[in-house]
PDB file of N, CA and C in Angstrom:
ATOM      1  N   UNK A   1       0.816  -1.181   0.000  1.00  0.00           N
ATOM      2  CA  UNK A   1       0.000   0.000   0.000  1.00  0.00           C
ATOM      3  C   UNK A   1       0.870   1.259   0.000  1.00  0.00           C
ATOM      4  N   UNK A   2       1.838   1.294   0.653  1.00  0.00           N
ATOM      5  CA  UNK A   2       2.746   2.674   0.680  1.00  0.00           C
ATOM      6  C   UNK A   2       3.143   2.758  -0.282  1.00  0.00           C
ATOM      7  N   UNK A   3       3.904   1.737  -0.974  1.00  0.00           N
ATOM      8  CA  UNK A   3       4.754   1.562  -1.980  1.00  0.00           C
ATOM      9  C   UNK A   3       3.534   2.695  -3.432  1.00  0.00           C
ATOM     10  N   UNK A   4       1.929   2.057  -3.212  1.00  0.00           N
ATOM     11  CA  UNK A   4       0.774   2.459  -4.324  1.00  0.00           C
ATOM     12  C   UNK A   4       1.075   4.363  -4.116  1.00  0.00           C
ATOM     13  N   UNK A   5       1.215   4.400  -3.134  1.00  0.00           N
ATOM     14  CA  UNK A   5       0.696   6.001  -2.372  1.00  0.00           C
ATOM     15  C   UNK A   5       2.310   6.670  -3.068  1.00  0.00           C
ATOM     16  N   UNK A   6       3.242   6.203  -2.327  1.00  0.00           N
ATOM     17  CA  UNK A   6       4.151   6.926  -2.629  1.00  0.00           C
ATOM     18  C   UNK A   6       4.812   7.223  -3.736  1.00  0.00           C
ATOM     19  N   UNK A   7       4.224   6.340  -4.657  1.00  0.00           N
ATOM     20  CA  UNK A   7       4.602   6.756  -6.011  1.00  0.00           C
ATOM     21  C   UNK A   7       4.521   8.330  -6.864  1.00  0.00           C
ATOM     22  N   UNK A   8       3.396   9.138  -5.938  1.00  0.00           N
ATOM     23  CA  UNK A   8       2.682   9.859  -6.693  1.00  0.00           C
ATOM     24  C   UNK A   8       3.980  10.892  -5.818  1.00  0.00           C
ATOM     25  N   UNK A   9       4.484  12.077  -6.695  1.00  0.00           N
ATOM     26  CA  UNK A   9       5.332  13.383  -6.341  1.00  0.00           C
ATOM     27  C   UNK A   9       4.186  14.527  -5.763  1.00  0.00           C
ATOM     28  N   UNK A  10       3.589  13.780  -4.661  1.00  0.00           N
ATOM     29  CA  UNK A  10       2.777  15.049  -4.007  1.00  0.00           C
ATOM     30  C   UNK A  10       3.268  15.555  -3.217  1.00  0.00           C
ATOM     31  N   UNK A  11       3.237  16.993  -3.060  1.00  0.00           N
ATOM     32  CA  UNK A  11       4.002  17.822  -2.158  1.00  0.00           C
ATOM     33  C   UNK A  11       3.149  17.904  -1.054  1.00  0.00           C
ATOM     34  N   UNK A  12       2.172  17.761  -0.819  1.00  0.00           N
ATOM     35  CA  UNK A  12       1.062  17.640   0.371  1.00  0.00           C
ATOM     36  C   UNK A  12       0.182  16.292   0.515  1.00  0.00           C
ATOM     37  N   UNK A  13      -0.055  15.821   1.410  1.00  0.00           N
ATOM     38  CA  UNK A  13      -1.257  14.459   1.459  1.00  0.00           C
ATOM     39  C   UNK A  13      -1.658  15.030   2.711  1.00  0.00           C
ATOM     40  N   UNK A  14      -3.222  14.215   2.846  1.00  0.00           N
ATOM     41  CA  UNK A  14      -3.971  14.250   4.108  1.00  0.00           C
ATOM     42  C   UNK A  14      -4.360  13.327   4.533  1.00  0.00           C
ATOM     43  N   UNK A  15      -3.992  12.754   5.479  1.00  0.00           N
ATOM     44  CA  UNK A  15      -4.031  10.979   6.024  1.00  0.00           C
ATOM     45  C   UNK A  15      -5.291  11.786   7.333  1.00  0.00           C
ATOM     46  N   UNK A  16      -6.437  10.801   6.682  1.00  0.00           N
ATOM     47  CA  UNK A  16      -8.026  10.752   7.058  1.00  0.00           C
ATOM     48  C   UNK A  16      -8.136  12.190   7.961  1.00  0.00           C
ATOM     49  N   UNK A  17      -8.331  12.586   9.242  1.00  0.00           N
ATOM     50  CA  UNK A  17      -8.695  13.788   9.730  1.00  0.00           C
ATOM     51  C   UNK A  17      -7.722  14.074  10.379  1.00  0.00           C
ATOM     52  N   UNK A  18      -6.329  13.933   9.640  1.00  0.00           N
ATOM     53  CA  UNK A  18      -5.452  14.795  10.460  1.00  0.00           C
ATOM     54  C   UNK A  18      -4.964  16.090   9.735  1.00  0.00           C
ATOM     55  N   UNK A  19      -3.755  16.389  10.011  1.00  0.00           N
ATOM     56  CA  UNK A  19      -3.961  17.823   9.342  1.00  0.00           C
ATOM     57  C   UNK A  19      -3.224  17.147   7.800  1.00  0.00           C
ATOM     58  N   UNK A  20      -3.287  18.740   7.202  1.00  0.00           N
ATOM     59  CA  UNK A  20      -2.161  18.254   6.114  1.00  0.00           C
ATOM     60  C   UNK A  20      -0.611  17.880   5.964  1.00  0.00           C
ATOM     61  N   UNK A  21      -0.001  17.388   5.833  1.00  0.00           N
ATOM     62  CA  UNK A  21       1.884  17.153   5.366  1.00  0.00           C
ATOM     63  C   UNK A  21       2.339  17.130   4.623  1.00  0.00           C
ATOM     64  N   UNK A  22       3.000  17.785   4.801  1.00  0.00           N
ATOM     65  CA  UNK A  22       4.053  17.699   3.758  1.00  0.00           C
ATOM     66  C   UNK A  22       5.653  16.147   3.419  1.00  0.00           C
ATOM     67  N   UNK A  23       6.093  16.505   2.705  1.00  0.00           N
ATOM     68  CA  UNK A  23       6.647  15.657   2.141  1.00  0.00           C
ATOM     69  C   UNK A  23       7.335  14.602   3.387  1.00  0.00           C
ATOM     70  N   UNK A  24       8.408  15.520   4.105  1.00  0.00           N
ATOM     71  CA  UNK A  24       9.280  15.301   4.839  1.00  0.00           C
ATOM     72  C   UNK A  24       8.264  14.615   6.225  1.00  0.00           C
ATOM     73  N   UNK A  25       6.851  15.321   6.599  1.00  0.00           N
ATOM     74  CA  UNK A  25       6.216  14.810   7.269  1.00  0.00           C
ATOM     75  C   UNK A  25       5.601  13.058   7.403  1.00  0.00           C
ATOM     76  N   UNK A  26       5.326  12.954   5.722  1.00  0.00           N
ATOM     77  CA  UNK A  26       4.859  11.442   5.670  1.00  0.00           C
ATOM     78  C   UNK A  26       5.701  10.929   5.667  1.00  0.00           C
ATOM     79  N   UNK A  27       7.201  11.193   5.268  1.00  0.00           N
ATOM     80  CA  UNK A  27       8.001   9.923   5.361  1.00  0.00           C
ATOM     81  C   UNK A  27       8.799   9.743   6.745  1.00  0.00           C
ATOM     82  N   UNK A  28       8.328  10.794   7.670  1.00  0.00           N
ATOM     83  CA  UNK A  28       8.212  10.260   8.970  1.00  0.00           C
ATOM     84  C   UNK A  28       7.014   9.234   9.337  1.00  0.00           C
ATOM     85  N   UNK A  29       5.701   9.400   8.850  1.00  0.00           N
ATOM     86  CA  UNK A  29       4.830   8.677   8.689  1.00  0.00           C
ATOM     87  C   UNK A  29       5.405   7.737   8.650  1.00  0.00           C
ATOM     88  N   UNK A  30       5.537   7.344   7.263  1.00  0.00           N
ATOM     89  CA  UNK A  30       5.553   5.782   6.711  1.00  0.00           C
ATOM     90  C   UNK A  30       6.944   5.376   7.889  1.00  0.00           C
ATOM     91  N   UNK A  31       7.394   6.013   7.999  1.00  0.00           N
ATOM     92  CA  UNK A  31       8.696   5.185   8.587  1.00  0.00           C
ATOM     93  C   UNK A  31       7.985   4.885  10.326  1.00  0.00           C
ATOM     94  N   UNK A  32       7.524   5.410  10.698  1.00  0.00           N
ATOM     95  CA  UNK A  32       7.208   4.993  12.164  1.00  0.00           C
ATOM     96  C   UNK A  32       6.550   3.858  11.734  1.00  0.00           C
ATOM     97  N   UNK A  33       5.005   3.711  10.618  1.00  0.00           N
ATOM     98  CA  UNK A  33       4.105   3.001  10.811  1.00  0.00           C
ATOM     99  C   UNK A  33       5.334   1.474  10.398  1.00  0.00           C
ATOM    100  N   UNK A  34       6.114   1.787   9.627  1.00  0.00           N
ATOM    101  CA  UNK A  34       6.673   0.416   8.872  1.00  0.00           C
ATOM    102  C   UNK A  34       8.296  -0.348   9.999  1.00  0.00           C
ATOM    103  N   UNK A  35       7.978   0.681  10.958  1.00  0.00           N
ATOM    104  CA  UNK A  35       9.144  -0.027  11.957  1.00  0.00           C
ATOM    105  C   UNK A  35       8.635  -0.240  13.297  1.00  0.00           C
ATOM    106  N   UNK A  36       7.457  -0.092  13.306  1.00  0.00           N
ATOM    107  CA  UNK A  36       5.917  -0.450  14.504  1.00  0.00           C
ATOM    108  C   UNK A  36       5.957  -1.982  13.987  1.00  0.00           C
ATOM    109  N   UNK A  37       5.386  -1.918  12.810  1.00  0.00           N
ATOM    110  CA  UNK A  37       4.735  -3.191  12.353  1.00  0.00           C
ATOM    111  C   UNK A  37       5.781  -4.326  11.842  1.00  0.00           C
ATOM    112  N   UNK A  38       6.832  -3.942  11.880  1.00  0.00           N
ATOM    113  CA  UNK A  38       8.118  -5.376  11.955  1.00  0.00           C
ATOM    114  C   UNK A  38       8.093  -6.010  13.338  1.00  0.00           C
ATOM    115  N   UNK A  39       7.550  -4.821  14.304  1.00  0.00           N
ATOM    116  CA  UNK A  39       8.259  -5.944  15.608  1.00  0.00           C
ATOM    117  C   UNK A  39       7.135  -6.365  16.570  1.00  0.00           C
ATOM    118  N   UNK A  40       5.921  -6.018  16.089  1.00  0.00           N
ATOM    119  CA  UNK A  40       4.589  -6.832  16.435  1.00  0.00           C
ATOM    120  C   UNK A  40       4.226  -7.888  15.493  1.00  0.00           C
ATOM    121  N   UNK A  41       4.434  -9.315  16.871  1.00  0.00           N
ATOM    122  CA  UNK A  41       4.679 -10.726  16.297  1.00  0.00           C
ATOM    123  C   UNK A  41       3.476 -11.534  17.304  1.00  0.00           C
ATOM    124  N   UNK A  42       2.741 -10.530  17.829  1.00  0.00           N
ATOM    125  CA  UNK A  42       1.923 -11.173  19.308  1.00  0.00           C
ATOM    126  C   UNK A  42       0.839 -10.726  19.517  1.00  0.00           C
ATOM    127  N   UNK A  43      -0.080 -11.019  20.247  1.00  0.00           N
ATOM    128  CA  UNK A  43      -1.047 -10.290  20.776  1.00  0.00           C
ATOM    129  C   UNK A  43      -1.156  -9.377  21.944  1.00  0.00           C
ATOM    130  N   UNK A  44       0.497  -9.495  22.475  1.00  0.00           N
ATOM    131  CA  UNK A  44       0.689  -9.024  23.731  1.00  0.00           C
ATOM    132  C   UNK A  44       1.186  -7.241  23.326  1.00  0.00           C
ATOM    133  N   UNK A  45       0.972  -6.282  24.076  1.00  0.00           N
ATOM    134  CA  UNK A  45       1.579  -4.769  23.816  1.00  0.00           C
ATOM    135  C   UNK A  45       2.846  -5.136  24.942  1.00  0.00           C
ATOM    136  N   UNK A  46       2.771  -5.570  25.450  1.00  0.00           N
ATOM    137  CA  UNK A  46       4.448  -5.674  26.447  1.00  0.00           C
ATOM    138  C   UNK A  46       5.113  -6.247  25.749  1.00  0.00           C
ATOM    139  N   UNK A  47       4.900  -7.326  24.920  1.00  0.00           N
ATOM    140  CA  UNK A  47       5.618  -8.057  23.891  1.00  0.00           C
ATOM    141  C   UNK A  47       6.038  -7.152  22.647  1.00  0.00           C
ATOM    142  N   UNK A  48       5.276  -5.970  22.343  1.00  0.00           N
ATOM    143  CA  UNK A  48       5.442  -5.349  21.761  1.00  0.00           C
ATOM    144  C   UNK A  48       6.335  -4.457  21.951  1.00  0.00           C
ATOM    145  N   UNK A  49       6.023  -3.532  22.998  1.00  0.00           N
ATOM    146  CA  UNK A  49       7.297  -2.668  23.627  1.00  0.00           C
ATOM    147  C   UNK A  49       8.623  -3.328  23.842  1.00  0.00           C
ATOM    148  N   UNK A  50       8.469  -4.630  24.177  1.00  0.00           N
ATOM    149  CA  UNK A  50       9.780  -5.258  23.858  1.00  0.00           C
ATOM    150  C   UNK A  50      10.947  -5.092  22.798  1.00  0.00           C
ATOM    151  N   UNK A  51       9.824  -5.705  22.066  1.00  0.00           N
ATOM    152  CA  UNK A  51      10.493  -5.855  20.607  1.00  0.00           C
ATOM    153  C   UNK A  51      10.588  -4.588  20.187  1.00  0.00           C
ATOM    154  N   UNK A  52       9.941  -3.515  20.307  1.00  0.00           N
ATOM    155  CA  UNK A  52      10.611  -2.260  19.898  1.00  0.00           C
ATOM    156  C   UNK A  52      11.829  -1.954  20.669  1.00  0.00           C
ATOM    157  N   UNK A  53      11.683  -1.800  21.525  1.00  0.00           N
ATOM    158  CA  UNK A  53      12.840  -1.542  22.573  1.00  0.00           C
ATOM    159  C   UNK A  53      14.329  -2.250  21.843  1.00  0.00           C
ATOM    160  N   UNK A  54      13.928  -3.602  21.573  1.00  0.00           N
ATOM    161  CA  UNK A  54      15.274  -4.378  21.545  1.00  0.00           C
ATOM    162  C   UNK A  54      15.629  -4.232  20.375  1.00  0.00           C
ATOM    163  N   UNK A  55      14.856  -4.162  19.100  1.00  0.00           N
ATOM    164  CA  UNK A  55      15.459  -3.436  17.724  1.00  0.00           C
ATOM    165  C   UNK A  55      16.184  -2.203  17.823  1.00  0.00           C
ATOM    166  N   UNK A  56      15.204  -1.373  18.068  1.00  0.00           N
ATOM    167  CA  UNK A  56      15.801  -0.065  17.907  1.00  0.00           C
ATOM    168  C   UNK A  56      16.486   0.941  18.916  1.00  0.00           C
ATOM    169  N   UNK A  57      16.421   0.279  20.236  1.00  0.00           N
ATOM    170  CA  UNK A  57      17.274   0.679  21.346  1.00  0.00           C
ATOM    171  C   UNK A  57      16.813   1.925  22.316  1.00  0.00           C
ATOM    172  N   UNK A  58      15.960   1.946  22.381  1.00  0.00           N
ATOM    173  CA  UNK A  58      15.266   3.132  22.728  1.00  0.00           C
ATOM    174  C   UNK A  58      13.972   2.715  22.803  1.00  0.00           C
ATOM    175  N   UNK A  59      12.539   3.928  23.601  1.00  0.00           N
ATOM    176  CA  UNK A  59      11.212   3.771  24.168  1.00  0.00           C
ATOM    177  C   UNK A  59      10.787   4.227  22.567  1.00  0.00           C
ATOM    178  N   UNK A  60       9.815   3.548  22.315  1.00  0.00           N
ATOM    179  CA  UNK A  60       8.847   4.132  21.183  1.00  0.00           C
ATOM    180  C   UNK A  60       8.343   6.209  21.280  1.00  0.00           C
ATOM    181  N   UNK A  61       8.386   6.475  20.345  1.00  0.00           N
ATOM    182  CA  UNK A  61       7.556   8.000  20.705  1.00  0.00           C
ATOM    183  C   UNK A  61       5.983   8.121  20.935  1.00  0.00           C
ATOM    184  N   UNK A  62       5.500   8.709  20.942  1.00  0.00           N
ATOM    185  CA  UNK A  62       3.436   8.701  20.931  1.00  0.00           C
ATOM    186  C   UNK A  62       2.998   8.105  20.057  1.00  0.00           C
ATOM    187  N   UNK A  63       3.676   8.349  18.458  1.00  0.00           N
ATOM    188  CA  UNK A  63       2.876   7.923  17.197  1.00  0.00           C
ATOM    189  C   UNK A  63       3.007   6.622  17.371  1.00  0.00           C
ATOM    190  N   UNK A  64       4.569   6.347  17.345  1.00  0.00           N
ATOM    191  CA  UNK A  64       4.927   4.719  17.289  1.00  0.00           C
ATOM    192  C   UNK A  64       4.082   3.782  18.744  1.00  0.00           C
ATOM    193  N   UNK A  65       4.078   4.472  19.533  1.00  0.00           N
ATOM    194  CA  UNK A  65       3.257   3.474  20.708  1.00  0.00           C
ATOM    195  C   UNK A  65       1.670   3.469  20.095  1.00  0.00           C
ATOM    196  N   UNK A  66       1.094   4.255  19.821  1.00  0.00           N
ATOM    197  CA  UNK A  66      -0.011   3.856  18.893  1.00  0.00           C
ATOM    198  C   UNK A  66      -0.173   3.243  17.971  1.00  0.00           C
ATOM    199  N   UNK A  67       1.181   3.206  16.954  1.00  0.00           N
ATOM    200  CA  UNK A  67       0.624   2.137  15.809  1.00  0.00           C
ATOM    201  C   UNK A  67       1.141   0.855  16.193  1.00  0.00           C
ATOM    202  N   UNK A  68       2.001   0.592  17.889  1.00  0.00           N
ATOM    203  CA  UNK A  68       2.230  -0.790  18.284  1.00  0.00           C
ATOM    204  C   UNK A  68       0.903  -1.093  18.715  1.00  0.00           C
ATOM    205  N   UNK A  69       0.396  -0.245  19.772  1.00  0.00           N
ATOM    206  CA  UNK A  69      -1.057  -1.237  19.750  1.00  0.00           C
ATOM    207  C   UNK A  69      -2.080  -1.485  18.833  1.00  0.00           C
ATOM    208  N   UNK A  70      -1.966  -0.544  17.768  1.00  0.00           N
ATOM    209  CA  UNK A  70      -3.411  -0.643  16.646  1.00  0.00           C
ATOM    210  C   UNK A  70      -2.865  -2.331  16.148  1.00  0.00           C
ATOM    211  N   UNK A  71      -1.829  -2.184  15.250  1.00  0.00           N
ATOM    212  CA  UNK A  71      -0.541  -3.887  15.286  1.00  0.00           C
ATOM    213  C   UNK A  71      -1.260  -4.787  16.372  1.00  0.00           C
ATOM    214  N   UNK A  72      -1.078  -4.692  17.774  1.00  0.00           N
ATOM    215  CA  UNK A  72      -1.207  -5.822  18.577  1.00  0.00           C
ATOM    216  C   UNK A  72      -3.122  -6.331  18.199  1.00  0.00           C
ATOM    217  N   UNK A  73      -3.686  -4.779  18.299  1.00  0.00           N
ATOM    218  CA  UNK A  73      -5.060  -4.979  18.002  1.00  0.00           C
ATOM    219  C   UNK A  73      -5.663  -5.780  16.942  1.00  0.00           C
ATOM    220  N   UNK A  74      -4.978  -5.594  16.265  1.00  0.00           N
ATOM    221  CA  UNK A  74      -5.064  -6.307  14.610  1.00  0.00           C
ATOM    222  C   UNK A  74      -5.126  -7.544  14.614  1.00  0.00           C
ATOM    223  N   UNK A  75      -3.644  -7.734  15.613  1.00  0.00           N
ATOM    224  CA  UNK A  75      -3.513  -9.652  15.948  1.00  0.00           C
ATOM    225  C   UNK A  75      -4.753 -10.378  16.406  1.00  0.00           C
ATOM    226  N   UNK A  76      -5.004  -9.560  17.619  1.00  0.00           N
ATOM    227  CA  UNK A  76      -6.171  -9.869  19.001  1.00  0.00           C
ATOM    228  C   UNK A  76      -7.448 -10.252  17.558  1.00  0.00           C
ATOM    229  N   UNK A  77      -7.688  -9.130  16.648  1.00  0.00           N
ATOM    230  CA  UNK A  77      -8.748  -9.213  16.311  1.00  0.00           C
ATOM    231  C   UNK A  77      -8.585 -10.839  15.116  1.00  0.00           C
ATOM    232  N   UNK A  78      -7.800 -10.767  14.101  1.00  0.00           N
ATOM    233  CA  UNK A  78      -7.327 -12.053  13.477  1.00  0.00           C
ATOM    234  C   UNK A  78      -7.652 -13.545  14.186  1.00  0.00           C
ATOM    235  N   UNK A  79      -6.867 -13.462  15.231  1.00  0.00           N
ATOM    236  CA  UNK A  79      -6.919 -14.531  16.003  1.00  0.00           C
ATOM    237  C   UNK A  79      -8.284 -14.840  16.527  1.00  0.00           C
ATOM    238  N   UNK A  80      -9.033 -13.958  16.542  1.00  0.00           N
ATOM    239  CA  UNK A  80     -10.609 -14.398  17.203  1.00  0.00           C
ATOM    240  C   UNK A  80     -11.390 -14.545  16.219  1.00  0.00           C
ATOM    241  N   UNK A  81     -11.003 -14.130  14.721  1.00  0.00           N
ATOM    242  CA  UNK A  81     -11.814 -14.411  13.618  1.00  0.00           C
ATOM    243  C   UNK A  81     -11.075 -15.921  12.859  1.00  0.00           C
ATOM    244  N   UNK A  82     -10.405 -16.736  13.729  1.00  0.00           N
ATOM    245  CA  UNK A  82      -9.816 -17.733  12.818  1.00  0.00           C
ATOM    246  C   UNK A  82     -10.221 -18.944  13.892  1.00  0.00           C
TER     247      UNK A  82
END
């Protein structure tokens, strides 16, 4: 999906009701959401903070602790639909 989006040379996007960004802004975007979602492997968020922690050496920021749990949420929800 990023790969579809980022193709396009837009100097502004608006990801659903947040504000607008610019360039340098989404590819902070994409980069939090795509180094959240490598190290959620669980249904657990402690398991999660883990694995962030131990990749990248350091506490997640606000955005990234949100897209670890939306990730863990995702699992929780998968797993109860299978």
């Amino acid at each position: 999906m990023i790969e579809s989006i980022t193709k396009y040379e837009a100097t502004y996007s608006l990801l659903g009701h947040e504000s607008i960004c610019d360039r340098d802004e989404m590819n902070v975007y994409w980069n939090e959401l795509t180094s959240t979602s490598r190290v959620v492997d669980s249904t657990s968020m402690e398991e999660a903070l883990d694995s962030f922690k131990k990749e990248y050496r350091r506490e997640p920021n606000s955005n990234e602790a949100f897209f670890l749990q939306a990730f863990v949420n995702d699992r929780k929800i998968h797993l109860n639909h299978n």
